[in-house]
Protein backbone atom coordinates (compact mmCIF):
# COMPACT_ATOMS: atom_id res chain seq x y z
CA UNK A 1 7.98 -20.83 8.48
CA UNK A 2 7.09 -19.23 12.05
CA UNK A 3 3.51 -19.31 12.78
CA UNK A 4 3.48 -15.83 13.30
CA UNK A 5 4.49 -15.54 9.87
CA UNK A 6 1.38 -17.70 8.88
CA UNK A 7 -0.63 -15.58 10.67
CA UNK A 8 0.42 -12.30 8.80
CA UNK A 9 -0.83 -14.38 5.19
CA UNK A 10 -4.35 -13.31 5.10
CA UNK A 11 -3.45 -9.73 6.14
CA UNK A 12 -1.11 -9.72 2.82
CA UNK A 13 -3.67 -11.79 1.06
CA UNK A 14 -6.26 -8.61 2.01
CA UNK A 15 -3.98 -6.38 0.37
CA UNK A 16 -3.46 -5.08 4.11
CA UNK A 17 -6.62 -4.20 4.23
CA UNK A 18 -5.91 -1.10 1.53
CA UNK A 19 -4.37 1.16 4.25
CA UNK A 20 -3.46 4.43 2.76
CA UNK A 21 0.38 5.49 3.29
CA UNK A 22 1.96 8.68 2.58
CA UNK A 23 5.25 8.55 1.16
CA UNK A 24 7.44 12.03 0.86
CA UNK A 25 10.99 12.12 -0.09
CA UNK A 26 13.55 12.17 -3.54
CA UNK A 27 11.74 11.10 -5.91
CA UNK A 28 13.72 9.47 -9.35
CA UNK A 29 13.41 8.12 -12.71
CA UNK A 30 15.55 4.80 -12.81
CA UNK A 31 16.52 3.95 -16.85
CA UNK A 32 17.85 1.17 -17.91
CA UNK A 33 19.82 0.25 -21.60
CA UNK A 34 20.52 -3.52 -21.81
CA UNK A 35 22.52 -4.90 -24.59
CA UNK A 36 25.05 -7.42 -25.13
CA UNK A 37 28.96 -6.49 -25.45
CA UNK A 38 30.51 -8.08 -28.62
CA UNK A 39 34.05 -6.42 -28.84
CA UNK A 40 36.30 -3.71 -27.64
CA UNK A 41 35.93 0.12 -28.94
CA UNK A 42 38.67 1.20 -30.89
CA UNK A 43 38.07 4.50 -29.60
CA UNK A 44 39.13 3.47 -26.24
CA UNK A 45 40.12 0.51 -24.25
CA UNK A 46 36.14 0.17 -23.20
CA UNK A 47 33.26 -2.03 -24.10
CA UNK A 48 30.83 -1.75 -26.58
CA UNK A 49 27.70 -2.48 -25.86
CA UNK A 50 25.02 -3.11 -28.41
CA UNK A 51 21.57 -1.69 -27.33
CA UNK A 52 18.63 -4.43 -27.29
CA UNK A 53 16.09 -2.60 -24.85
CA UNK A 54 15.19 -0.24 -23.23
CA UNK A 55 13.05 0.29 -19.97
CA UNK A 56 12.19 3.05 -17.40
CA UNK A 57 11.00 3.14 -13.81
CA UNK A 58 10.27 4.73 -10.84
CA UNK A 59 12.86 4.89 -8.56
CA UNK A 60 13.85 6.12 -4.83
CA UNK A 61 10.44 7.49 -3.16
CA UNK A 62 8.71 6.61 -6.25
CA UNK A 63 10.18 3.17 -6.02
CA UNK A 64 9.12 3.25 -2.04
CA UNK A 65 5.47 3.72 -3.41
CA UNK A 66 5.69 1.21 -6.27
CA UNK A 67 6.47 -1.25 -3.62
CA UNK A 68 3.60 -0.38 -1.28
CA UNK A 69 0.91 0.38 -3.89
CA UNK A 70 2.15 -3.69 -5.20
CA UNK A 71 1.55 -4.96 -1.68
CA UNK A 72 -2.27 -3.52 -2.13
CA UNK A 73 -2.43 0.06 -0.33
CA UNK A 74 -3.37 3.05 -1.20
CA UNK A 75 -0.28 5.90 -1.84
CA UNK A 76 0.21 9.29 -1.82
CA UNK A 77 3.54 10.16 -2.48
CA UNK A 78 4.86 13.96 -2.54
CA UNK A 79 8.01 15.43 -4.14
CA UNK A 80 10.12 17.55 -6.22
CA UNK A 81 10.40 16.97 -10.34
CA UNK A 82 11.71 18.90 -13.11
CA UNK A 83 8.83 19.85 -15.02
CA UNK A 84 10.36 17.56 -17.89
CA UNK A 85 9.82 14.53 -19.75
CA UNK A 86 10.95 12.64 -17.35
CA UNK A 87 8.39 13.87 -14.62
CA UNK A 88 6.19 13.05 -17.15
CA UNK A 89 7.13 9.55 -17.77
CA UNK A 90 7.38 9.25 -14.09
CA UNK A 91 3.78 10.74 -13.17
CA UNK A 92 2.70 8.12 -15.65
CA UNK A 93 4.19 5.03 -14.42
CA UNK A 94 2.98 5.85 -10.71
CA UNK A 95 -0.81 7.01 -12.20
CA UNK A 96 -0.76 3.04 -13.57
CA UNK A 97 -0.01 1.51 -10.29
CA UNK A 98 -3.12 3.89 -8.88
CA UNK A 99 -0.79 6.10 -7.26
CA UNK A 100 -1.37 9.75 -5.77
CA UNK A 101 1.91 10.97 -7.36
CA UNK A 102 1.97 15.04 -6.42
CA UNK A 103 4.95 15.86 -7.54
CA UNK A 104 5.51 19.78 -7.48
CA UNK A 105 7.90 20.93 -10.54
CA UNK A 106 10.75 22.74 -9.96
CA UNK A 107 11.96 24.45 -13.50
CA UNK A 108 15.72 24.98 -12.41
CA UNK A 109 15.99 21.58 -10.75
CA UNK A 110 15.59 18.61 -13.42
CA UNK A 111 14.15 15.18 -12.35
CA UNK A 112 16.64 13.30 -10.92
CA UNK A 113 17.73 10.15 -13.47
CA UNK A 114 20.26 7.21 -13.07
CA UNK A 115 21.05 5.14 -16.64
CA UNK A 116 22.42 1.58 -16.02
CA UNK A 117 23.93 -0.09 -18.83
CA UNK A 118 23.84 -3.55 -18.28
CA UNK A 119 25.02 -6.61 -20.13
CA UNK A 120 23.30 -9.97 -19.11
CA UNK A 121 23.46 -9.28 -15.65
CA UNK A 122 26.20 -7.12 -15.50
CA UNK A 123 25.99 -3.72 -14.62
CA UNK A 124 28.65 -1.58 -17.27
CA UNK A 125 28.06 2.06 -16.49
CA UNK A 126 25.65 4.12 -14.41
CA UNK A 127 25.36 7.96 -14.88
CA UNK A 128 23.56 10.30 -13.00
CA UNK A 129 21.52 13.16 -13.63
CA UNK A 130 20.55 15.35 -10.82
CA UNK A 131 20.33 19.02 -9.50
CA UNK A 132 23.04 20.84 -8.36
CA UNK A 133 20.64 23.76 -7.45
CA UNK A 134 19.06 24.29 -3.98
CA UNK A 135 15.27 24.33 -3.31
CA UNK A 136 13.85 27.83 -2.46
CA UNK A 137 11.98 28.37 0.52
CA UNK A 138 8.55 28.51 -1.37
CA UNK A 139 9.56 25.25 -3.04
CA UNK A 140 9.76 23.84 0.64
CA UNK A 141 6.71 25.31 2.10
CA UNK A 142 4.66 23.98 -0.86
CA UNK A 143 6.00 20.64 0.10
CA UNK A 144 5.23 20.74 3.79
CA UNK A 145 1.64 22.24 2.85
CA UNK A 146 0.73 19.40 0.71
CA UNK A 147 2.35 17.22 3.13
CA UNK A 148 0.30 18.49 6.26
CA UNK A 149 -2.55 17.83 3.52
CA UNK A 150 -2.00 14.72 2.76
CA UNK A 151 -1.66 13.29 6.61
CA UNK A 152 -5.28 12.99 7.20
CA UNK A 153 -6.03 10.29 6.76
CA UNK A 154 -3.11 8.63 6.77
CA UNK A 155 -1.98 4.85 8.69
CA UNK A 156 1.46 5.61 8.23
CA UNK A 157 4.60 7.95 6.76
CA UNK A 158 7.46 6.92 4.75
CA UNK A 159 10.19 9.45 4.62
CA UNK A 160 12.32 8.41 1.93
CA UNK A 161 15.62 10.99 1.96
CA UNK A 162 18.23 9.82 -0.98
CA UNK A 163 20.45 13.23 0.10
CA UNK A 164 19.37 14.55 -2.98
CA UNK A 165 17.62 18.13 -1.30
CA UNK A 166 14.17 17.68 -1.57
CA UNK A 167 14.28 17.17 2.53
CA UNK A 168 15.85 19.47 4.39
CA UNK A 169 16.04 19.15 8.22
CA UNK A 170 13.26 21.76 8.83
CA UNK A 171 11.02 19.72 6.62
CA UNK A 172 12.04 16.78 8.16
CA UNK A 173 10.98 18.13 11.34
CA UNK A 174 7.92 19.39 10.34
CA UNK A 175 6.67 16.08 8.77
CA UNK A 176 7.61 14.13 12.34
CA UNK A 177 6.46 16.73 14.55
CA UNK A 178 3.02 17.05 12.57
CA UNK A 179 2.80 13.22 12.47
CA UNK A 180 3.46 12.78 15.97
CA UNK A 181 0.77 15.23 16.64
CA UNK A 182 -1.94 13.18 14.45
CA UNK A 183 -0.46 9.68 16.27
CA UNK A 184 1.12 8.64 13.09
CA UNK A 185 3.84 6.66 13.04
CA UNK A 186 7.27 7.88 10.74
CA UNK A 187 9.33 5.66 9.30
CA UNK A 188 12.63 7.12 7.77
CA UNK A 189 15.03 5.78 4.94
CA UNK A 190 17.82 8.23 5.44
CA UNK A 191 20.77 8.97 3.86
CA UNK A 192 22.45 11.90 5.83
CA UNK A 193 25.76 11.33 7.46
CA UNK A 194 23.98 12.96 10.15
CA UNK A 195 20.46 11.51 11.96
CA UNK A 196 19.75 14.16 14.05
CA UNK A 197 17.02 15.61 11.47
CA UNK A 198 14.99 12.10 12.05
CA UNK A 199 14.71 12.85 15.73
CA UNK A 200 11.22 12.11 17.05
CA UNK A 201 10.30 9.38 14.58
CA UNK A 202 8.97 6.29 15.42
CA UNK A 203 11.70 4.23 13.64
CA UNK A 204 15.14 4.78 10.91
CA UNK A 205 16.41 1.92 8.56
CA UNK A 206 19.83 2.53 7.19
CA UNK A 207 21.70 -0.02 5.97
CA UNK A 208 25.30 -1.09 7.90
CA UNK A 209 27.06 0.97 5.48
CA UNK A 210 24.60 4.46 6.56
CA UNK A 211 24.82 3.37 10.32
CA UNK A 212 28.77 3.23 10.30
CA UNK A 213 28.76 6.56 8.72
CA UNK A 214 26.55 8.22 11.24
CA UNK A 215 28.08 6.30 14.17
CA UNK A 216 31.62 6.80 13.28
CA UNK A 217 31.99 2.51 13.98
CA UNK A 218 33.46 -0.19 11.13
CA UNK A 219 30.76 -1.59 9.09
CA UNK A 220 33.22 -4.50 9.44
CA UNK A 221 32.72 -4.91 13.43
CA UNK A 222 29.08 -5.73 13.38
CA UNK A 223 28.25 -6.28 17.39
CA UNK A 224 29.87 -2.40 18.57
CA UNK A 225 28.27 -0.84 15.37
CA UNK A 226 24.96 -2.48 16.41
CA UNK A 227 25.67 -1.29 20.04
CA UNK A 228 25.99 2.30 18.95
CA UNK A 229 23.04 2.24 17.24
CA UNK A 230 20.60 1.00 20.19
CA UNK A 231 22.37 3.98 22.08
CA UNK A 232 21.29 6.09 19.47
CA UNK A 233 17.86 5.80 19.82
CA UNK A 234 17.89 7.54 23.00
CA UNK A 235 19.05 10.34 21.91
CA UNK A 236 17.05 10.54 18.67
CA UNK A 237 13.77 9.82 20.44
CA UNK A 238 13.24 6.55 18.25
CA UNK A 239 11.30 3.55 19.05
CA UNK A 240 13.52 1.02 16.90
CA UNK A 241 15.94 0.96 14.17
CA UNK A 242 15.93 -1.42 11.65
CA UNK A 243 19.32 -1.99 10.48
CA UNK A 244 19.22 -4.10 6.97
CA UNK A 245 22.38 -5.72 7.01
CA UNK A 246 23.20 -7.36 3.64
CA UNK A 247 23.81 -11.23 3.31
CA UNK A 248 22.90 -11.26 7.09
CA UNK A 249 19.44 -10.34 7.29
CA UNK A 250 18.00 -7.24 9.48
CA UNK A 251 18.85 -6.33 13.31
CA UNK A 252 15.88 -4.57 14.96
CA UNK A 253 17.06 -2.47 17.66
CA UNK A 254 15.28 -1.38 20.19
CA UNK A 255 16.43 0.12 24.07
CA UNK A 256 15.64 -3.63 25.85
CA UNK A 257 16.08 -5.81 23.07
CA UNK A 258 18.16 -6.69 20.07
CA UNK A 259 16.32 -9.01 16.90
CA UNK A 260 17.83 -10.54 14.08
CA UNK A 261 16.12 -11.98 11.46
CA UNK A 262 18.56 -13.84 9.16
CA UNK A 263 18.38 -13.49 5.64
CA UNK A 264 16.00 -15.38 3.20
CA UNK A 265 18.90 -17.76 1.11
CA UNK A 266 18.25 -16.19 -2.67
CA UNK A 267 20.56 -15.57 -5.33
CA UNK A 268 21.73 -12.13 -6.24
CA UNK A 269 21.45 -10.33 -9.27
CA UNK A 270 20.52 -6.94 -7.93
CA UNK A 271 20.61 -5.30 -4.46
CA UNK A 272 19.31 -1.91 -5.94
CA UNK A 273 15.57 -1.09 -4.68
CA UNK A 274 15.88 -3.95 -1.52
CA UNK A 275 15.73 -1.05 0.98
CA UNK A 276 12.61 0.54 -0.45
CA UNK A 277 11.37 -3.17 -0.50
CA UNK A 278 11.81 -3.50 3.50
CA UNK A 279 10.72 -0.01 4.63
CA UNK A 280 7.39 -0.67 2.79
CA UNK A 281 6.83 -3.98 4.29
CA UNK A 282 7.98 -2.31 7.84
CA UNK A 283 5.57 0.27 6.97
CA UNK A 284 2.45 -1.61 6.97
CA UNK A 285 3.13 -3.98 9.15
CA UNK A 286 3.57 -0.93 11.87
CA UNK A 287 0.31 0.55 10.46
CA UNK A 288 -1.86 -3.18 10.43
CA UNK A 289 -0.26 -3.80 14.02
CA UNK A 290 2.02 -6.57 13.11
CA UNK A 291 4.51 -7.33 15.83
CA UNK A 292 7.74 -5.90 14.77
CA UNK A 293 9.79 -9.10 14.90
CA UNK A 294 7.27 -10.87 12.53
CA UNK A 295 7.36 -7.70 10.40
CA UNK A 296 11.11 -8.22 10.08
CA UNK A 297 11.20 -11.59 8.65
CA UNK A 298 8.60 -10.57 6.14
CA UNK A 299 10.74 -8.05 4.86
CA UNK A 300 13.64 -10.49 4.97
CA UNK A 301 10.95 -12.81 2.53
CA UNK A 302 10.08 -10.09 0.18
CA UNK A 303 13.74 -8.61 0.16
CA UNK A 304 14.76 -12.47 -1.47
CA UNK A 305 12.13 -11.80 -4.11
CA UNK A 306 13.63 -8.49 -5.46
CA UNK A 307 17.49 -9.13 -5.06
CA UNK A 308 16.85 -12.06 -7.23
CA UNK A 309 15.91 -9.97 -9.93
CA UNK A 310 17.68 -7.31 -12.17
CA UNK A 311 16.83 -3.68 -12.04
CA UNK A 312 14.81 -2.15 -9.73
CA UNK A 313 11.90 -4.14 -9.22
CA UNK A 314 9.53 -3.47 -7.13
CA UNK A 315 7.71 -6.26 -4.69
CA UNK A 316 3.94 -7.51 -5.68
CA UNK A 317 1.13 -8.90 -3.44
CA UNK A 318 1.17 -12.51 -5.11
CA UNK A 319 4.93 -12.81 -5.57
CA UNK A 320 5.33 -12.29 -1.80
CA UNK A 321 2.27 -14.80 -1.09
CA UNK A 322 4.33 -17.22 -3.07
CA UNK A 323 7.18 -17.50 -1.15
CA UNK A 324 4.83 -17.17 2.38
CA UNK A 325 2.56 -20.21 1.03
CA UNK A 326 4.36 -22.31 -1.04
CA UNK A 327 4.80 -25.13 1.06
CA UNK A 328 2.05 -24.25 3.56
CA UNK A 329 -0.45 -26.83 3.83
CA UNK A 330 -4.30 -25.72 3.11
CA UNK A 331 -6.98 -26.46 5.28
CA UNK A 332 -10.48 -27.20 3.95
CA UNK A 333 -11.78 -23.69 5.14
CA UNK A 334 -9.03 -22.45 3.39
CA UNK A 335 -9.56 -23.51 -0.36
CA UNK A 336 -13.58 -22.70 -0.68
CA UNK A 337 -12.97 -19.18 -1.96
CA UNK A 338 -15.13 -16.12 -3.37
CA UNK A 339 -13.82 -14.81 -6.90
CA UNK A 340 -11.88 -11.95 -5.87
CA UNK A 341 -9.28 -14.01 -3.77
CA UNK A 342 -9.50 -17.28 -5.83
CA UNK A 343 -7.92 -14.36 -8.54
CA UNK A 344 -5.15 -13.30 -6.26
CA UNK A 345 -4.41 -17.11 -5.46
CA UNK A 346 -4.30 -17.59 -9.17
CA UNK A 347 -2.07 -14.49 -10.05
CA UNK A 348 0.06 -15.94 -7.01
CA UNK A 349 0.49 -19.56 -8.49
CA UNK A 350 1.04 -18.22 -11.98
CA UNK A 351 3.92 -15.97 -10.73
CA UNK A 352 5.23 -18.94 -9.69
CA UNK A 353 5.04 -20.66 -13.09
CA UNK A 354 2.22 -22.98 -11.74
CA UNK A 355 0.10 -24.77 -14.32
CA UNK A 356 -3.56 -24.27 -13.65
CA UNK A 357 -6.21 -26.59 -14.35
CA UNK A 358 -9.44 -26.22 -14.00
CA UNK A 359 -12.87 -28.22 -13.81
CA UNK A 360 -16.40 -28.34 -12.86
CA UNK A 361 -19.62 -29.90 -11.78
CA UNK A 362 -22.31 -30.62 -10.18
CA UNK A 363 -20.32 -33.16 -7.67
CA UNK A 364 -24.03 -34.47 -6.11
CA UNK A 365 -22.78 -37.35 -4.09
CA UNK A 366 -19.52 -37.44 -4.54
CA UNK A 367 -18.07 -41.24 -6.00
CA UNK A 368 -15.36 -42.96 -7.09
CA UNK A 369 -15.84 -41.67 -10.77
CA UNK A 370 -15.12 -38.12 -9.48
CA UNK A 371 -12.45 -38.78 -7.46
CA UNK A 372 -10.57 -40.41 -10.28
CA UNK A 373 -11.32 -37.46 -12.67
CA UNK A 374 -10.07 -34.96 -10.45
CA UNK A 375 -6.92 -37.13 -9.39
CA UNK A 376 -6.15 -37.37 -12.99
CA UNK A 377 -7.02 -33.34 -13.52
CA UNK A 378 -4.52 -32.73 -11.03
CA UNK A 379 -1.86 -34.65 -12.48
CA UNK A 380 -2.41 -32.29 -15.93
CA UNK A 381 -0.78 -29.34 -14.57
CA UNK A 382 0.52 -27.98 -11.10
CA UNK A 383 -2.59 -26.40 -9.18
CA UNK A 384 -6.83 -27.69 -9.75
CA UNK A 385 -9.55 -25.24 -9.38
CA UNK A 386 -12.95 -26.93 -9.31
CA UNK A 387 -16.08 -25.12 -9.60
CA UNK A 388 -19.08 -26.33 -8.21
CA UNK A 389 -22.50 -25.16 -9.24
CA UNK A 390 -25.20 -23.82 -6.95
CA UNK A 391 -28.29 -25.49 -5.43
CA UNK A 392 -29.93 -23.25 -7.97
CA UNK A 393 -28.17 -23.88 -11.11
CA UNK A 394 -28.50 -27.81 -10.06
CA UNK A 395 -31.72 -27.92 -10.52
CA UNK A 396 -31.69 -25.80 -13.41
CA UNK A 397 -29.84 -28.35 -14.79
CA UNK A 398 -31.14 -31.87 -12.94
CA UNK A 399 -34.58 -30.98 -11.29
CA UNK A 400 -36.54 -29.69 -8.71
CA UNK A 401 -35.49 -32.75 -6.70
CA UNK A 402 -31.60 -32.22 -6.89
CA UNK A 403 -29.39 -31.26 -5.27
CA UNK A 404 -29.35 -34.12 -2.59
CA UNK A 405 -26.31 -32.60 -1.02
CA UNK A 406 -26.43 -28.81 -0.64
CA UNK A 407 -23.49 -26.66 -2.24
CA UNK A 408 -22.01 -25.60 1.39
CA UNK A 409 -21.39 -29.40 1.82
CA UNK A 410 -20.56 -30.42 -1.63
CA UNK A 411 -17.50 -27.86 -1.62
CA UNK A 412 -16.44 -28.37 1.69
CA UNK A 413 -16.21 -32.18 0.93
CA UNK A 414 -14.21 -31.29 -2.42
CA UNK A 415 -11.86 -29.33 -0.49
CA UNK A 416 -11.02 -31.99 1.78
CA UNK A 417 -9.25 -33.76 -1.26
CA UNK A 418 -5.71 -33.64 -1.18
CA UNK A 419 -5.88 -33.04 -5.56
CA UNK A 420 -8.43 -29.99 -4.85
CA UNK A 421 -6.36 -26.48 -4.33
CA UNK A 422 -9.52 -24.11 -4.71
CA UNK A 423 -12.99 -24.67 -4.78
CA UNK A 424 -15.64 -21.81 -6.52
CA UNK A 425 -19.59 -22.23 -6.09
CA UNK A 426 -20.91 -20.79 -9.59
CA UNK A 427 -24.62 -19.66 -9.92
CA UNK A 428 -24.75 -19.40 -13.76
CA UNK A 429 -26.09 -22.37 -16.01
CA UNK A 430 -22.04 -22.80 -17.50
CA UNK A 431 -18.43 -21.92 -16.18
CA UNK A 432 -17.71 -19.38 -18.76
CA UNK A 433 -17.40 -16.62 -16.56
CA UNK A 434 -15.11 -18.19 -14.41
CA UNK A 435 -13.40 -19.72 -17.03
CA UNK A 436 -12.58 -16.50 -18.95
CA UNK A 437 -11.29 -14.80 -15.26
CA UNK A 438 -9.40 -17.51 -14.45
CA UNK A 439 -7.86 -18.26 -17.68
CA UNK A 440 -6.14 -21.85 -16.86
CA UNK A 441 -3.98 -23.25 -18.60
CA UNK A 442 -5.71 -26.74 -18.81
CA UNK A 443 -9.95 -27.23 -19.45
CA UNK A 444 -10.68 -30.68 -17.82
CA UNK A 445 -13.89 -32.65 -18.21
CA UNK A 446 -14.99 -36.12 -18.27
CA UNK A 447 -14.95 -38.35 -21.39
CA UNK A 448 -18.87 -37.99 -22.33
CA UNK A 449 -17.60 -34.57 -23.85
CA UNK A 450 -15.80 -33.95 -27.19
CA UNK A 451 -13.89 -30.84 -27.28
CA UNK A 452 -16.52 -29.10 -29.20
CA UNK A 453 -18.96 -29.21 -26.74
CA UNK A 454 -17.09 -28.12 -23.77
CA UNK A 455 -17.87 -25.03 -22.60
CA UNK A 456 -14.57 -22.87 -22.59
CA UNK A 457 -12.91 -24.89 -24.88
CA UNK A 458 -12.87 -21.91 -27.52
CA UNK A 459 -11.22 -19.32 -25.22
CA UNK A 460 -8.93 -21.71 -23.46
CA UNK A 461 -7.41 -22.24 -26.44
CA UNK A 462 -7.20 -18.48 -27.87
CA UNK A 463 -4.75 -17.93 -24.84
CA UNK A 464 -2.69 -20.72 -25.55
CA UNK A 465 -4.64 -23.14 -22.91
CA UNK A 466 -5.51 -26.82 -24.03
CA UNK A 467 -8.49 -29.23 -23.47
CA UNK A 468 -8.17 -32.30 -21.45
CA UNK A 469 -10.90 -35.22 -21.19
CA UNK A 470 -10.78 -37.74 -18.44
CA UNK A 471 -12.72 -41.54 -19.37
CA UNK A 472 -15.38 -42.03 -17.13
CA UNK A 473 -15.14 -44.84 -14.68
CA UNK A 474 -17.93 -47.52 -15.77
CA UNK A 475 -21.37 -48.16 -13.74
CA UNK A 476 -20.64 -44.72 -11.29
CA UNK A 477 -22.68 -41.61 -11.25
CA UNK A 478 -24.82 -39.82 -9.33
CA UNK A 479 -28.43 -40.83 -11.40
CA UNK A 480 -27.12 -44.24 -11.26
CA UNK A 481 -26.28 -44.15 -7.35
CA UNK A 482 -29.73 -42.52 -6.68
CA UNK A 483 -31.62 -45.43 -9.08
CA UNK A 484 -29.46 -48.26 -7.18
CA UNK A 485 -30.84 -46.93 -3.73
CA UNK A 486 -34.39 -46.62 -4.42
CA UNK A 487 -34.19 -50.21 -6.13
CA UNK A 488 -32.69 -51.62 -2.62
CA UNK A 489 -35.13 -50.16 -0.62
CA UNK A 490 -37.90 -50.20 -3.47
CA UNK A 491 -38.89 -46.82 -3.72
CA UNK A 492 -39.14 -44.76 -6.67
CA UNK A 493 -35.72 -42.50 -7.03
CA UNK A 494 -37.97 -39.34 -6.41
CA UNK A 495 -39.16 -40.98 -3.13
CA UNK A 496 -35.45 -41.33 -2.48
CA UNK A 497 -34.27 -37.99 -2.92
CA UNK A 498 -37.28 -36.48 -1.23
């Protein structure tokens, strides 16, 4: 992993810091029937395929938006529906990722669908539904009105065109031009045999198979195809192009320069939705400033994620810190963590299938009887979370004349341990609160508890969780470290801890 690339990971961790995108384009309803052939239909040499479920999703734009509103901004996304049940649906699935969905019905023009039949992972049979009908020009001038609306404000604009009418080449025009005029950069996924409608955006991302089409070139004869497209952007008034290019990775062109980011190795299942994966992360990388050669192996990263799954799937925050962190290692600073991210760390590790165990304590003067219960809590599952309690809640617990060691110190010194992968300060007198947000899979404490009088122990194991209790190590603890001092130097322990 490039440093630049390590760099980028608290950006993503932020949620990229909420910027608010505006996505416009063909918006789609993507349904999905999977089942399992068994035989041959007698009707007709085809096969049969036995229904087990069912599913339904947002798809092109709408899939653009599910992607970005995943990755932690804010989205407003503008199109045309068909007033039916499958706007509806749509409208619904977007409102529960927090989206902005205003998507203006069109009665004669019904929301655009595409049923896959799969088996396994085999796709059997997709059918369309779409309009055949041309927008009027009211339809279009509501669009560009909301549009124009929905710019202020606005980091960046995705302009997602599937060919399917909803953007016409005065709309397009009208969206760049009134962009440009507000500073705000345009990204395009097009679909157009033609580009000249993008002209004057910042940057276009067709695939090889959309470039060869527009260029006239063989998507076979990479290095002249991507030749034509840097003289392209000349004439189109780009900045870049961003060429995704399949098994290969993505070729950034721009007039000076030529990138390629190779691919991320991943296997396969589904390509469908891995352009609306890339333009997304393209998007706010442009908008948070990212250079645009880091931005391009990040979308390489998240593009692995979603190929290797079937249907389209849409990218999430903690999937793609995952794959950016998995074998990163953590520095101290970087485990002692406020609630809010420890709970994206933990939604990251559990995407991953990670284990999670947690414990806590006091941790006053830390000793060999605490290292050995958290090396052992470590070795219960796959990531430890220790929460420490606060000066406060120490001497709630111990005294007015504990802590020795003040909670800034006692965490930092936990998350120097190599068994230590997060570290919480809690104020309250018991972990509950933490324990019930975190849910782990594993409760850890030392051996002078019975499972009935751990704290958590009842919850953990509502969700499935189980309890864990470490012996103590003989003759070590903190009261006994403290008495031991003040016998050597023959003060009382209160004298010692003063």
């Amino acid at each position: 992993m490039t440093p630049e690339i390590c760099d980028v990971i608290p950006l993503v961790e932020s949620g990229w810091g909420h910027v608010r995108v505006l996505v416009v384009g063909d918006v789609m309803l993507d349904q999905y029937v999977w089942g399992e052939v068994q035989r041959i239909s007698p009707e007709a040499p085809v096969p049969v395929v036995r229904a087990l479920l069912r599913d339904e999703k947002p798809g092109g734009a709408a899939n653009v938006a599910m992607n970005l509103a995943g990755l932690g901004a804010s989205v407003t996304l503008i199109g045309f529906a068909g007033g039916d049940r499958e706007q509806l649906t749509l409208e619904a699935r977007l409102l529960e990722q927090g989206i902005d969905a205003q998507l203006i019905s069109v009665s004669h023009a019904p929301t655009t669908t595409k049923l896959r039949i799969l088996s396994g992972h085999q796709q059997m049979l997709r059918l369309d539904s779409e309009a055949e009908a041309k927008f009027s020009v009211e339809n279009y001038r509501e669009l560009t009105r909301r549009v124009v609306s929905g710019l202020e404000g606005s980091a960046v604009v995705v302009v997602s065109d599937y060919a399917k009418g909803g953007l016409s080449e005065e709309v397009c025009q009208t969206i760049i031009s009134e962009a440009r005029r507000r500073s705000i950069p345009v990204l395009v996924d097009p679909k157009n045999r033609s580009f000249a409608r993008y002209r004057g955006a910042t940057a276009i991302c067709p695939n090889l198979k959309e470039l060869a089409i527009a260029t006239g070139e063989s998507a076979l004869d990479l290095e002249p195809l991507l030749d034509r497209g840097q003289m392209l952007l000349s004439d189109l008034e780009l900045d870049y192009m961003a060429v995704t290019l399949g098994e290969k990775g993505i070729a950034i062109l721009r007039s000076d320069l030529r990138i390629h980011a190779p691919a991320v190795s991943q296997q396969v299942f589904d390509v469908s939705g891995a352009g609306d994966t890339v333009i997304a992360i393209l998007a706010l990388a442009l908008a948070s400033h990212v250079p645009i050669g880091t931005a391009s192996h990040l979308a390489n990263i998240a593009a692995g994620i979603v190929v290797g799954k079937v249907g389209t799937v849409p990218i999430r925050r903690e999937e793609l810190l995952g794959a950016l962190s998995e074998n990163l290692p953590q520095q101290m600073e970087d485990k002692v963590l406020q609630l809010d991210h420890l709970l994206m760390r933990v939604a990251r590790w559990k995407a991953n299938g990670h284990r999670i165990v947690f414990t806590n304590g006091c941790f006053d003067i830390l000793h060999v009887g605490h290292i050995r219960l958290l090396e052992e809590a470590r070795r219960k599952g796959d990531r430890l979370i220790v929460g420490v309690n606060s000066d406060s809640s120490v001497r709630e617990l111990k005294g007015l004349s504990r802590p020795i060691v003040a909670e800034g110190e006692r965490s930092q010194v936990l998350a120097a341990l190599s068994a230590v992968d997060a570290v919480i300060i809690f104020a309250e007198s018991t972990p509950l609160r933490l324990i019930e947000a975190i849910r782990p899979d594993v409760l850890v404490k030392g051996g002078d508890y019975t499972e009935e009088t751990v704290v958590g122990a009842r919850e953990v194991r509502a969700w499935g969780g189980r309890i864990e209790l470490i012996p103590l190590v003989r003759g070590f603890s903190t009261t006994q470290l403290i008495a031991s001092a003040a016998e050597r130097t023959r003060m009382t322990p209160a004298a010692v801890m003063a």
